[in-house]
Structures are given as C-alpha cells and as structure tokens.
N, C-alpha and C. Protein backbone atom coordinates (compact mmCIF):
# COMPACT_ATOMS: atom_id res chain seq x y z
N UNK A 1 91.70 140.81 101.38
CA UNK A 1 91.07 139.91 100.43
C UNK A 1 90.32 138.82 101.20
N UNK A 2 89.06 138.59 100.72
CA UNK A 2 88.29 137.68 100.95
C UNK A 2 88.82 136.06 101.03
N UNK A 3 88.64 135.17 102.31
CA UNK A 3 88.79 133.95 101.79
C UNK A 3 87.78 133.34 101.50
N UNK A 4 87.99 132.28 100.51
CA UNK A 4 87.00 131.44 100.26
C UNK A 4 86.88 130.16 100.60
N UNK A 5 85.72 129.18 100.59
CA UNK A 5 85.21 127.78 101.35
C UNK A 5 86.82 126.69 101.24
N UNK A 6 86.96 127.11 99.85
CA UNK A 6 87.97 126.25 99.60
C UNK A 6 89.40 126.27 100.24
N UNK A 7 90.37 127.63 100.44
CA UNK A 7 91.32 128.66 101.05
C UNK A 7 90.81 127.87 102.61
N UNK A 8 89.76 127.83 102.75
CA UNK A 8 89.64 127.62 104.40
C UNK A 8 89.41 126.35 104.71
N UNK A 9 89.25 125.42 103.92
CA UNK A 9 89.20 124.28 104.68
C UNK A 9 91.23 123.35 104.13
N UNK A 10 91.96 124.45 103.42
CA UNK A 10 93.03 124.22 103.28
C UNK A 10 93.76 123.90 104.43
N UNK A 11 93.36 124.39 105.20
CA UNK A 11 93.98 124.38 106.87
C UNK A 11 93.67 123.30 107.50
N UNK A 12 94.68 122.54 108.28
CA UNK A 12 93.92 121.25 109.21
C UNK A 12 93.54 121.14 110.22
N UNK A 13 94.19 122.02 110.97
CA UNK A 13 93.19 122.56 111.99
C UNK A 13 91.32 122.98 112.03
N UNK A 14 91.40 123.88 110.64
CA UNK A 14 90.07 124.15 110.19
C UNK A 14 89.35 122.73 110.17
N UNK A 15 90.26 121.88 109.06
CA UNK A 15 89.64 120.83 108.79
C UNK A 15 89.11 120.00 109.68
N UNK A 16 89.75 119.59 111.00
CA UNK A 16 89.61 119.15 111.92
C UNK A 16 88.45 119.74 112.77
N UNK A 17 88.22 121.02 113.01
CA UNK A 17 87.11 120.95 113.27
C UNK A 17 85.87 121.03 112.66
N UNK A 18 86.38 121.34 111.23
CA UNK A 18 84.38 120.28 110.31
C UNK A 18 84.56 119.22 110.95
N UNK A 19 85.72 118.69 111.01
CA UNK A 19 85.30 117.02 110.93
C UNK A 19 84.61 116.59 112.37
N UNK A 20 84.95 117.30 113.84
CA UNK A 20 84.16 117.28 114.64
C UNK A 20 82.81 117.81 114.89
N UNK A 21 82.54 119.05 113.69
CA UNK A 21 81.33 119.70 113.57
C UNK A 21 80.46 118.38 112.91
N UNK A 22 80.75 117.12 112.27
CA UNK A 22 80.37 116.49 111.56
C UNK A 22 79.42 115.70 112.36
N UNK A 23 79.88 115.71 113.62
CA UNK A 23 79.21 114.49 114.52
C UNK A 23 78.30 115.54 115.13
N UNK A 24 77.96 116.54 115.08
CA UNK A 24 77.18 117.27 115.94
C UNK A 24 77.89 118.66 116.20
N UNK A 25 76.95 119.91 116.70
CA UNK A 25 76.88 120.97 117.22
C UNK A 25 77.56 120.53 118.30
N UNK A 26 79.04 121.72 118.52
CA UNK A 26 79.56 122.48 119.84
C UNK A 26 80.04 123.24 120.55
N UNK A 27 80.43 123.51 121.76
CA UNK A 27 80.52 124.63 122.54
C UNK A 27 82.08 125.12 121.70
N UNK A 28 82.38 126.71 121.62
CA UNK A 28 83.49 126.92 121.43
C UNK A 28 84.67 126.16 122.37
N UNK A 29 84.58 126.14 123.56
CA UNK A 29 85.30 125.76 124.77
C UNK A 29 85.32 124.03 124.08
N UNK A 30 84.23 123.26 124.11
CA UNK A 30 84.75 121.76 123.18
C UNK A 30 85.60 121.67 122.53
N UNK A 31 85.14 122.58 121.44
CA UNK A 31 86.53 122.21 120.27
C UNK A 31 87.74 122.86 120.63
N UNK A 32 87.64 123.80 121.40
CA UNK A 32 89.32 124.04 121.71
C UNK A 32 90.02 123.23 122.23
N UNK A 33 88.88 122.06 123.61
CA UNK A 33 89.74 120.83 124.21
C UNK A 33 90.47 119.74 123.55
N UNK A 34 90.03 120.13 121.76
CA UNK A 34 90.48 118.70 121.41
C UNK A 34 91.90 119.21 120.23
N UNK A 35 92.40 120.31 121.03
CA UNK A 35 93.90 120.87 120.49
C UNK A 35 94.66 121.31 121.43
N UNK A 36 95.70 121.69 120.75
CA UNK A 36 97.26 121.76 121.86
C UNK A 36 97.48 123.29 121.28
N UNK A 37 96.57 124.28 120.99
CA UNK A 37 96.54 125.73 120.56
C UNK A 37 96.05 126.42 121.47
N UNK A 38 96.51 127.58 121.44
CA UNK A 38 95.29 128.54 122.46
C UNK A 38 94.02 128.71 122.23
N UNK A 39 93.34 129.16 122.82
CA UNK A 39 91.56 129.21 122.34
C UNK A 39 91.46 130.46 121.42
N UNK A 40 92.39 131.22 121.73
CA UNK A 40 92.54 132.47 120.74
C UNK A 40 92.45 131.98 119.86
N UNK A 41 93.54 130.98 119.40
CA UNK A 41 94.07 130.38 118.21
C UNK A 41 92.71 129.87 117.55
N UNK A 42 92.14 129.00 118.29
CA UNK A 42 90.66 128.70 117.79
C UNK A 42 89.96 129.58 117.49
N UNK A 43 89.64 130.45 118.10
CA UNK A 43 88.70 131.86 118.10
C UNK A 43 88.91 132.10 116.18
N UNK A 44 89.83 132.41 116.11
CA UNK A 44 90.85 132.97 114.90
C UNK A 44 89.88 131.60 114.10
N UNK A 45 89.97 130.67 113.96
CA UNK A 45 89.77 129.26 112.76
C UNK A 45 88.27 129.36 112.72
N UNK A 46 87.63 129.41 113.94
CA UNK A 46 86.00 129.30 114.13
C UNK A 46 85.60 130.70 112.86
N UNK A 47 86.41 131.65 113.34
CA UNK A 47 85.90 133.22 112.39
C UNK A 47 86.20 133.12 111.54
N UNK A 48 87.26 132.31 110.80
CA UNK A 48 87.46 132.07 109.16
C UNK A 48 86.57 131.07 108.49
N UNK A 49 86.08 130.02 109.22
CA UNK A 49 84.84 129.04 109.05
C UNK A 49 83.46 129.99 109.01
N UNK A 50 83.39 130.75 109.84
CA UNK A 50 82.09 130.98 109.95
C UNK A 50 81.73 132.32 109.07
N UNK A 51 82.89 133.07 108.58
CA UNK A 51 82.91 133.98 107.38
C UNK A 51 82.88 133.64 105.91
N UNK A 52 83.65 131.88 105.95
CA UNK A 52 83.61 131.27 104.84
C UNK A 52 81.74 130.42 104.82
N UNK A 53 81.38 131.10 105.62
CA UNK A 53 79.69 129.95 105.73
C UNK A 53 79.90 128.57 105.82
N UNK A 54 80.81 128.54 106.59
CA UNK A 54 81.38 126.65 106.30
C UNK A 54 80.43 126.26 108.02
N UNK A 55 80.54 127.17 108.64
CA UNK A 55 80.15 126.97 110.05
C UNK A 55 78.53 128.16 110.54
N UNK A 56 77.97 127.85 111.40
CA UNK A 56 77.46 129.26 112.01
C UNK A 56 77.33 128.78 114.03
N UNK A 57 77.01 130.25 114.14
CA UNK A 57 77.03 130.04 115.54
C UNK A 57 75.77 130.79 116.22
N UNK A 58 75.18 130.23 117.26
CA UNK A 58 73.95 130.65 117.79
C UNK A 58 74.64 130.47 119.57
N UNK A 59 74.10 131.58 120.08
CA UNK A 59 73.95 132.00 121.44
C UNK A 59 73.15 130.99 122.01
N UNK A 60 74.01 130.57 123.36
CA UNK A 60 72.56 129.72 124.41
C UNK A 60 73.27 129.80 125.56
N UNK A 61 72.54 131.37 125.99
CA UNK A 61 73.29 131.37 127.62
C UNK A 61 74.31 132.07 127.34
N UNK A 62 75.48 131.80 128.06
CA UNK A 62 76.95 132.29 127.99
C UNK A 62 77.37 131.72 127.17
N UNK A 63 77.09 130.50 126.38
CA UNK A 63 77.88 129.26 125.22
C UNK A 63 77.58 129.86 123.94
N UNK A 64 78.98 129.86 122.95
CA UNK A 64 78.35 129.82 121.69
C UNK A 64 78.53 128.91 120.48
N UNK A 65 77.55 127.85 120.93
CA UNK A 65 76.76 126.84 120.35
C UNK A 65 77.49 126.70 118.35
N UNK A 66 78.30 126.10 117.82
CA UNK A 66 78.86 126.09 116.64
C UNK A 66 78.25 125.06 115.86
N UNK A 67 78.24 124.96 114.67
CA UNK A 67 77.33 123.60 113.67
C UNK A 67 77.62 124.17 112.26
N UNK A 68 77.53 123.28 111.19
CA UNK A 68 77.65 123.30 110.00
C UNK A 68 77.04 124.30 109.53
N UNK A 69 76.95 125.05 108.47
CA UNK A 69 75.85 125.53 107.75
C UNK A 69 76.26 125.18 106.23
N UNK A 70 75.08 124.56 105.54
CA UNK A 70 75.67 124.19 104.33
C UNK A 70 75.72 125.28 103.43
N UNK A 71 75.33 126.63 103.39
CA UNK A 71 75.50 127.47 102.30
C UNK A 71 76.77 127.70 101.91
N UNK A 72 77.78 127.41 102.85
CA UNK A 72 79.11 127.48 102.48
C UNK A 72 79.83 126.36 101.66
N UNK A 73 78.96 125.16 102.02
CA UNK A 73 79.54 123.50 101.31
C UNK A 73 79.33 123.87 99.68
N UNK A 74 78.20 125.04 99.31
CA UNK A 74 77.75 124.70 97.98
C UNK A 74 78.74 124.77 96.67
N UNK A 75 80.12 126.23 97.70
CA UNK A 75 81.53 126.36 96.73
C UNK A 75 82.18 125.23 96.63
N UNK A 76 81.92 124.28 97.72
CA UNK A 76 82.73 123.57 97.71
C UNK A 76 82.56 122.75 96.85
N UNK A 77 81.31 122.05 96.93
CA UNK A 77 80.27 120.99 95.77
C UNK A 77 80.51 121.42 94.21
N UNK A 78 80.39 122.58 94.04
CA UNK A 78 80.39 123.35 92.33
C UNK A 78 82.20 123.21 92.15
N UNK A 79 82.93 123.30 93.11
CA UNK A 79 84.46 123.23 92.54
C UNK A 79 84.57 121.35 92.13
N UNK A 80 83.98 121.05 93.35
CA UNK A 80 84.35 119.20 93.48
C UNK A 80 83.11 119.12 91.91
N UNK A 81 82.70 119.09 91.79
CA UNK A 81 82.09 118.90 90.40
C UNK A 81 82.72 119.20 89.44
N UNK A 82 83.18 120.21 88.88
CA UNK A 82 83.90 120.59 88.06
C UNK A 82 85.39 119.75 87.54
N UNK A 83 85.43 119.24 88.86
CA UNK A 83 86.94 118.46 88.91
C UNK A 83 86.79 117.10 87.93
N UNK A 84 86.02 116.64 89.10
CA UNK A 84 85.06 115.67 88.44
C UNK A 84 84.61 115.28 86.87
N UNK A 85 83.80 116.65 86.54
CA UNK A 85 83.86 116.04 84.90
C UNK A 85 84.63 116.33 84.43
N UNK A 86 85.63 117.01 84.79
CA UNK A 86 87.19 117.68 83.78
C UNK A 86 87.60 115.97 83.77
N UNK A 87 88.02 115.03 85.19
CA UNK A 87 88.71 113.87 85.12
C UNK A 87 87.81 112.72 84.43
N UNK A 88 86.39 113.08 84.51
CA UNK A 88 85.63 111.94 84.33
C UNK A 88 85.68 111.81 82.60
N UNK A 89 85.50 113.34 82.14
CA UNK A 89 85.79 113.34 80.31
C UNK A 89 86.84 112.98 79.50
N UNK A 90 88.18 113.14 80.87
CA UNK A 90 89.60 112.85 80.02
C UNK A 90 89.60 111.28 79.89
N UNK A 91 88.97 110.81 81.41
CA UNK A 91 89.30 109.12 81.53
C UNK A 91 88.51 108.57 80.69
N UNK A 92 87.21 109.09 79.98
CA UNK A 92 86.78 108.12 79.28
C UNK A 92 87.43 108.71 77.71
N UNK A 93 88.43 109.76 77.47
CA UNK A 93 88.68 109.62 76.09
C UNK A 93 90.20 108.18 76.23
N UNK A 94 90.93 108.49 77.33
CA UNK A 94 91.79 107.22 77.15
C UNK A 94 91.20 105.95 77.44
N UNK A 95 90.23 105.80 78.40
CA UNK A 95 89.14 104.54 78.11
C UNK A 95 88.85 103.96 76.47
N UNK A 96 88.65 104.77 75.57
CA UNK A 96 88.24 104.60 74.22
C UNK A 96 89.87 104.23 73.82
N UNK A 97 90.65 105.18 73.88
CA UNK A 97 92.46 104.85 73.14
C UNK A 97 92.76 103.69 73.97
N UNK A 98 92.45 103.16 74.93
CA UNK A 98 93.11 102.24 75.44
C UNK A 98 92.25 101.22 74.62
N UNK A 99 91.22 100.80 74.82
CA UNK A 99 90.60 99.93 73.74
C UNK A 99 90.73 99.88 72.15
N UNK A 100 90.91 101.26 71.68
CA UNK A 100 91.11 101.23 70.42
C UNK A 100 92.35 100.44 70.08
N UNK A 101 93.15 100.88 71.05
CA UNK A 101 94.75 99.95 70.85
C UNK A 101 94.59 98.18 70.97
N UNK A 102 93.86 98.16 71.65
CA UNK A 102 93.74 96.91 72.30
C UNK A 102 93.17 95.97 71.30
N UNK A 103 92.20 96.65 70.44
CA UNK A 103 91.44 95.99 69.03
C UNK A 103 93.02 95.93 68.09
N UNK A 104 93.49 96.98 68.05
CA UNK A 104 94.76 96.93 66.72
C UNK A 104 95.33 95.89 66.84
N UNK A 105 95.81 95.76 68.12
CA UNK A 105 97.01 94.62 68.72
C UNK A 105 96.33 92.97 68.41
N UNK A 106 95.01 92.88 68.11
CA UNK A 106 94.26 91.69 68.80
C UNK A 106 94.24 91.55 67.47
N UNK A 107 94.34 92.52 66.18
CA UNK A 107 94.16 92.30 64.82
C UNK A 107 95.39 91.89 64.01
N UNK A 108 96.80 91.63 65.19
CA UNK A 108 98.39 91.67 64.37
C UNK A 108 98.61 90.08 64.30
C-alpha cells in the first residue's frame, strides 16, 4: 500500500528533514550528519519523502543533491484546509450560542 504526504511526514525523523530541506537543498551525506541513525536508515526516509513528492533529488557529480518539491505539499494544503473550515464553521456556530446566551443573561 501506497503512503501518502500526510502518513509521511507522521514520522520525525521525516519531519526533521523537511525542516532542514526548508533552509535549502542537500547532499544525502548532510542530512545524515545531523542524526544518530545509519545512512541506510536515511536512505529508507529520503525514499518515502521523495515517493510521497514531499522531496526530489537531482544528480551533481557523485552527490545526490535533495530539495522540496511542492507537488507533494498540495495533499497536504487540501487536508490542512479542510480541517480548517470543518473548525472554522463549528467555532463560529458557538461564537453565535455564546453570544446568544450572553444577550439572555444581560436581559434577566
């Protein structure tokens, strides 16, 4: 079974390296220096990022060069939206009950 954008940035390790992909493009060998895992272990997180389109990777030389690609952010954006107006529609119906109460009380 397929993972998806979301399934993969569940991981903190994963997460950790968007969050260094954030500041810039780097060498596989970089981001492995900034963990206490094997590079295998990385190898393994880079290929679940970069299958989820969260990442891509380009050749330069012997290095392979890692960076964002946003076609993968877009699952992410359409879920975080969704959330969003589900919470944003509920808070403004108790926004209204909380005021409605607030008029009753102000009328006793």
């Amino acid at each position: 079974m397929a993972m998806n954008a979301l399934d993969a940035i569940s991981d903190p390790t994963r997460r950790k390296i968007l969050e260094l992909l954030f500041e810039g493009e780097l060498g596989a060998g970089e981001i492995a220096g900034h963990f206490d895992i094997s590079s295998a272990a990385i190898s393994q997180h880079l290929k679940v990022l970069r299958e989820t389109n969260l990442i891509q990777v380009r050749v330069d030389g012997q290095r392979r060069i890692h960076s964002l690609d946003y076609k993968g952010w877009k699952e992410i954006q359409d879920w975080l939206d969704r959330a969003k107006s589900f919470w944003e529609d509920r808070l403004d119906v108790l926004e209204k009950e909380l005021r409605a109460n607030k008029i009753k009380k102000g009328r006793r």
